[in-house]
Protein backbone atom coordinates (compact mmCIF):
# COMPACT_ATOMS: atom_id res chain seq x y z
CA UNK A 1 28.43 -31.68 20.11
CA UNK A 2 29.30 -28.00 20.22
CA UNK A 3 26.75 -24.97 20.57
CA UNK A 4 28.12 -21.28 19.29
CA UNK A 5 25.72 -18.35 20.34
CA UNK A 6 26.35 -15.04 19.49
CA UNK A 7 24.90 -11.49 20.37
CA UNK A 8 24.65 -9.45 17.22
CA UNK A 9 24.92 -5.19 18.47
CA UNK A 10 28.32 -4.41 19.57
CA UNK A 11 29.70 -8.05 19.54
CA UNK A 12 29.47 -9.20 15.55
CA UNK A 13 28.38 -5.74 13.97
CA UNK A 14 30.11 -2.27 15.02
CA UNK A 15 27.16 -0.63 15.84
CA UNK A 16 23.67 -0.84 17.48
CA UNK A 17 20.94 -1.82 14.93
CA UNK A 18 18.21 -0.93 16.87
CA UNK A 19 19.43 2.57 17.55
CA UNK A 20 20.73 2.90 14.30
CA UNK A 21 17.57 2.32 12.72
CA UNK A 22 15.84 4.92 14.70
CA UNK A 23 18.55 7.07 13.04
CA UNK A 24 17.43 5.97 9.99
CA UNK A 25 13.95 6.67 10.62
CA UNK A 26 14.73 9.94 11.19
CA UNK A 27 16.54 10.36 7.71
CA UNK A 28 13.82 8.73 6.03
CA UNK A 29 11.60 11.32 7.51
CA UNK A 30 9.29 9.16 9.05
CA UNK A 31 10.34 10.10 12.68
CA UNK A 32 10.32 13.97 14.43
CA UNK A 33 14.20 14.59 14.09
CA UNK A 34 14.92 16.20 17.90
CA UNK A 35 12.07 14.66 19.62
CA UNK A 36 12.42 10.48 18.75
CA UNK A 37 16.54 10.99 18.55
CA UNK A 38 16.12 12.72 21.88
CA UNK A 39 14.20 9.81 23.37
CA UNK A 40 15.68 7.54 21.16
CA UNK A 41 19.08 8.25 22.94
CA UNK A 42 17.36 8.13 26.25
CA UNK A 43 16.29 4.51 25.78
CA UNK A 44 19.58 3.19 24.29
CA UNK A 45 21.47 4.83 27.75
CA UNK A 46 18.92 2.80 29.68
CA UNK A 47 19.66 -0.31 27.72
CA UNK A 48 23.78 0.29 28.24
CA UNK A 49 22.99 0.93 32.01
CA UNK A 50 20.85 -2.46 32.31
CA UNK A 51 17.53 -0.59 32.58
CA UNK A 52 15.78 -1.05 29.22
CA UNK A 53 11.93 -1.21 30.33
CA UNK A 54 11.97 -3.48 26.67
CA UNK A 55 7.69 -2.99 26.38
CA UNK A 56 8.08 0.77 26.28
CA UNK A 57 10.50 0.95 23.84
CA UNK A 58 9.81 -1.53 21.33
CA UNK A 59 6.09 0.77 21.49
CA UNK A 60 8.05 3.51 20.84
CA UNK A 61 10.79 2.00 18.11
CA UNK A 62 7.87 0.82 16.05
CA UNK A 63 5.70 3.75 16.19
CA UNK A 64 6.98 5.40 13.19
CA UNK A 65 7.26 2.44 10.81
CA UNK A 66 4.14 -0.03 12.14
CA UNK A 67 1.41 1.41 10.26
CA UNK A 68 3.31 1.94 7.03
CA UNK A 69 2.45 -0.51 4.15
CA UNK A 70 4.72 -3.62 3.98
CA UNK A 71 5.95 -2.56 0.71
CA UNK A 72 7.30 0.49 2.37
CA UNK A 73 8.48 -1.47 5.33
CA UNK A 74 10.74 -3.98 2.88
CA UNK A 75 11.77 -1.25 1.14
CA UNK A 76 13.00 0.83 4.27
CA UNK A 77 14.59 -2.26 5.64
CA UNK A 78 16.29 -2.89 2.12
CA UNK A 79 17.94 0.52 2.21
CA UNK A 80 18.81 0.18 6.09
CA UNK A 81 20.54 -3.38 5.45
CA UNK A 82 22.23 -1.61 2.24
CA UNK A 83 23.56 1.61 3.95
CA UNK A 84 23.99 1.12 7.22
CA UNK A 85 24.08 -2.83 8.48
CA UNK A 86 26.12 -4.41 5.46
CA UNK A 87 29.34 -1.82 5.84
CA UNK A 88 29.27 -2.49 9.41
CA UNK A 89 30.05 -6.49 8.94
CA UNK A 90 33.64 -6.82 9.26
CA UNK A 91 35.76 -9.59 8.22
CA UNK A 92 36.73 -10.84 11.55
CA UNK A 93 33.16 -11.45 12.66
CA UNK A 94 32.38 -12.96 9.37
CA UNK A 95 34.76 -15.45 9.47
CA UNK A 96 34.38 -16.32 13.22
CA UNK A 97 31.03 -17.29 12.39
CA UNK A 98 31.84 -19.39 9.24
CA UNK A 99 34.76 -21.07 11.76
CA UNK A 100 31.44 -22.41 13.69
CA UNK A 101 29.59 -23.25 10.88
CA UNK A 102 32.00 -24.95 8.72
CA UNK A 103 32.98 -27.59 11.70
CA UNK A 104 29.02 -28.49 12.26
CA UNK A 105 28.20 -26.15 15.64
CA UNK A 106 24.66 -25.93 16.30
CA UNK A 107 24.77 -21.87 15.75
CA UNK A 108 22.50 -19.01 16.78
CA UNK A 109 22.04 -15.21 17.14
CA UNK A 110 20.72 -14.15 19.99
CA UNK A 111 19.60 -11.03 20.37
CA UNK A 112 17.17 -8.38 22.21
CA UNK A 113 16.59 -6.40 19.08
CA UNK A 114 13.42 -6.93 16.97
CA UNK A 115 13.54 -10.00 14.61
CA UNK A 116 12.16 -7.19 12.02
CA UNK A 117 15.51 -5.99 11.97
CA UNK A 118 17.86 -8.44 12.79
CA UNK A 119 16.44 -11.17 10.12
CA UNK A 120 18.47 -9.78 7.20
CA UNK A 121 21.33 -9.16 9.67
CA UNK A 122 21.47 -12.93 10.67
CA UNK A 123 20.95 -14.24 6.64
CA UNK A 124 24.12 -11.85 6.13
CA UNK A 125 26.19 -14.17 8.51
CA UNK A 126 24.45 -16.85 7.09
CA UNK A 127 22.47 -17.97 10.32
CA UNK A 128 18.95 -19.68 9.77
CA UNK A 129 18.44 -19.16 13.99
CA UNK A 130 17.57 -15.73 15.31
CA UNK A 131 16.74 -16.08 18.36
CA UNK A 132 15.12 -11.98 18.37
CA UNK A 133 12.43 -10.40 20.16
CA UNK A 134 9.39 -11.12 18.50
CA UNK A 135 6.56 -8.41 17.34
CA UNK A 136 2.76 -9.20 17.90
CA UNK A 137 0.75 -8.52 14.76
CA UNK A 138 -3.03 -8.63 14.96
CA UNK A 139 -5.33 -10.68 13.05
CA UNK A 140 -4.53 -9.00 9.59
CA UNK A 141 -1.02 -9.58 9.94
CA UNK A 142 0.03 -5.94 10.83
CA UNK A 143 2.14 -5.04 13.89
CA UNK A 144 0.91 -4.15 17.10
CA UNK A 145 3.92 -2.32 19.25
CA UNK A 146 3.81 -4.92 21.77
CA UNK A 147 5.98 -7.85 21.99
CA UNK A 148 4.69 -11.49 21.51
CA UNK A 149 6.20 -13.95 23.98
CA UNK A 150 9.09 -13.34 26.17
CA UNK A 151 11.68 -10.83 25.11
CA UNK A 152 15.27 -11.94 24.61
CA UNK A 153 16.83 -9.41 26.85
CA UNK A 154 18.47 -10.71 29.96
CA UNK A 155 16.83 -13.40 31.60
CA UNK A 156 14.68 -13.12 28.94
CA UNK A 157 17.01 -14.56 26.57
CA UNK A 158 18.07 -17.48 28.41
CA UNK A 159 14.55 -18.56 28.80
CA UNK A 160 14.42 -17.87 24.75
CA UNK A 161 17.57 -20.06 23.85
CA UNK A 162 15.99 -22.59 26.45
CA UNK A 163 12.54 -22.67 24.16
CA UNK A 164 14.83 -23.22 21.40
CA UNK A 165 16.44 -25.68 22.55
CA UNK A 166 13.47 -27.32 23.98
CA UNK A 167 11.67 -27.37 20.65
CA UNK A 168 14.49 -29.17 18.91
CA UNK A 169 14.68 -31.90 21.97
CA UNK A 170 17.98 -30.63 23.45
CA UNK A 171 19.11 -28.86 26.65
CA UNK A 172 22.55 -27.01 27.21
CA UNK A 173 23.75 -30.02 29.74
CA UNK A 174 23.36 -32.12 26.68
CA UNK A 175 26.62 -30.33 24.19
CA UNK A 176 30.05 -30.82 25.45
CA UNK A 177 30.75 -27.42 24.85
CA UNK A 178 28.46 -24.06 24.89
CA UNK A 179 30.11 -21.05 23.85
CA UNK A 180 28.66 -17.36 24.41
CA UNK A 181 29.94 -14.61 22.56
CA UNK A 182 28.86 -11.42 23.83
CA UNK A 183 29.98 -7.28 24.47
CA UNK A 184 27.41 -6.32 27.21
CA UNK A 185 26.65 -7.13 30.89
CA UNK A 186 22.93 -6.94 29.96
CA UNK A 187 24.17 -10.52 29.06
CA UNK A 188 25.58 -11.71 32.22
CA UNK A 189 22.62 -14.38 32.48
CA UNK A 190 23.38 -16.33 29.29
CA UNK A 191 26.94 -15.30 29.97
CA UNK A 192 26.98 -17.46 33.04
CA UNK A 193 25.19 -20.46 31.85
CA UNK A 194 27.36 -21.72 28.73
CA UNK A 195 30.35 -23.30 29.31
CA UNK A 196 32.80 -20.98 27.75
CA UNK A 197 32.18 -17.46 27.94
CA UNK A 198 33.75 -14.94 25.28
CA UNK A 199 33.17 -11.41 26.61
CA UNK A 200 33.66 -10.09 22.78
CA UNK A 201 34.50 -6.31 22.19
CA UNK A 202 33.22 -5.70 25.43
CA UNK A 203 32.25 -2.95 27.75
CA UNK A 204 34.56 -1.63 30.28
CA UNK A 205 32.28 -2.84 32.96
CA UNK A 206 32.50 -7.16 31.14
CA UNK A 207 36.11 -6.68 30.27
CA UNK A 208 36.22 -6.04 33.79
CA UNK A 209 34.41 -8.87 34.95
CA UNK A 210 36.11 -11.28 32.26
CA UNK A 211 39.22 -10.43 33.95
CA UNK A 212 38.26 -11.29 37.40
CA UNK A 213 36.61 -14.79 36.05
CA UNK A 214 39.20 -15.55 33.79
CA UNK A 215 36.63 -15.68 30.65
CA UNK A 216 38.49 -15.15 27.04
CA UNK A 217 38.52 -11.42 25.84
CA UNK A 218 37.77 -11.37 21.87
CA UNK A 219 38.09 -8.16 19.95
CA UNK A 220 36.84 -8.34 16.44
CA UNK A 221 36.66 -4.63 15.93
């Protein structure tokens, strides 16, 4: 029995989808061009440094798209997948992921962006688990700009694939083989609990640390 996680931004998809969408909030107009890119950027150097304080920006991320109606919402997300998420699925990650799939791995994404975006992103790949940080929505369904249970950032997200795992009766000790696929040290937690790390695409500062632990280097992009 074989278990194949991935990370989604920078490690399947050539780009950021959290931060891109911010970008894309901006186009749409629904965001203050200089002020949310400018603090937009600030909170996507925090994430690449390991700093992300994850309540404070997911209040902030959400801000300009919470309170619009959930037509508008689907239809901005639409657009997004269209324009922006779909060009940046290359081949190579594609077919990595069917490679899993096809020989019966249980499979997930796991990832610290908002299941609001990364849903359609994981369907793409054809993955029915996202493991995503979750949005609270109050009693009539609309969201609040807080997150609801623990984020999957860091620790965070091995506690998440944990809960998973836990729900469907299994724990990591029980596959012969857990594979990680990741491109940031932000994932050094789950990273170090599988069995076979793949520091994928990485950053300088996992490519270095692959090196000295003798994990595999994968470059799909």
């Amino acid at each position: 029995m074989k278990l194949a996680l991935f990370d989604l931004d920078g490690t399947l998809i050539a780009k950021d989808s959290d931060h891109a969408f911010g970008e894309f909030l901006v186009e749409l107009g629904w965001a203050d061009g200089a002020a949310f890119r400018r603090d937009n950027d600030l909170f996507y150097q925090q994430y690449l440094a390991g700093a992300l304080d994850i309540d404070a920006y997911v209040e902030f991320a959400t801000r300009p798209w919470r309170d619009r109606t959930p037509a508008e919402q689907r239809d901005a997300l639409a657009r997004f997948m269209r324009e922006q998420m779909l060009p940046a699925i290359g081949e190579a990650a594609l077919s990595l992921v069917r490679t899993h799939l096809s020989a019966g791995d249980r499979v997930a994404i796991a990832t610290s962006t908002n299941e609001f975006i990364t849903r359609p992103i994981a369907d793409a790949f054809g993955v029915a688990t996202l493991i995503a940080t979750e949005l609270e929505r109050d009693a009539l369904g609309r969201f609040t700009g807080r997150i609801r249970g623990v984020p999957s950032l860091r620790e965070g997200k091995v506690r998440r694939v944990e809960q998973w795992l836990q729900a469907e009766g299994l724990r990591l000790a029980d596959f012969d083989t857990s594979v990680f696929y990741s491109d940031s040290t932000n994932d050094l937690p789950l990273l170090e609990r599988v069995s076979e790390a793949v520091a994928t695409n990485p950053s300088p500062a996992l490519e270095a640390i692959a090196h000295d632990r003798g994990w595999r280097i994968l470059r799909l992009f």
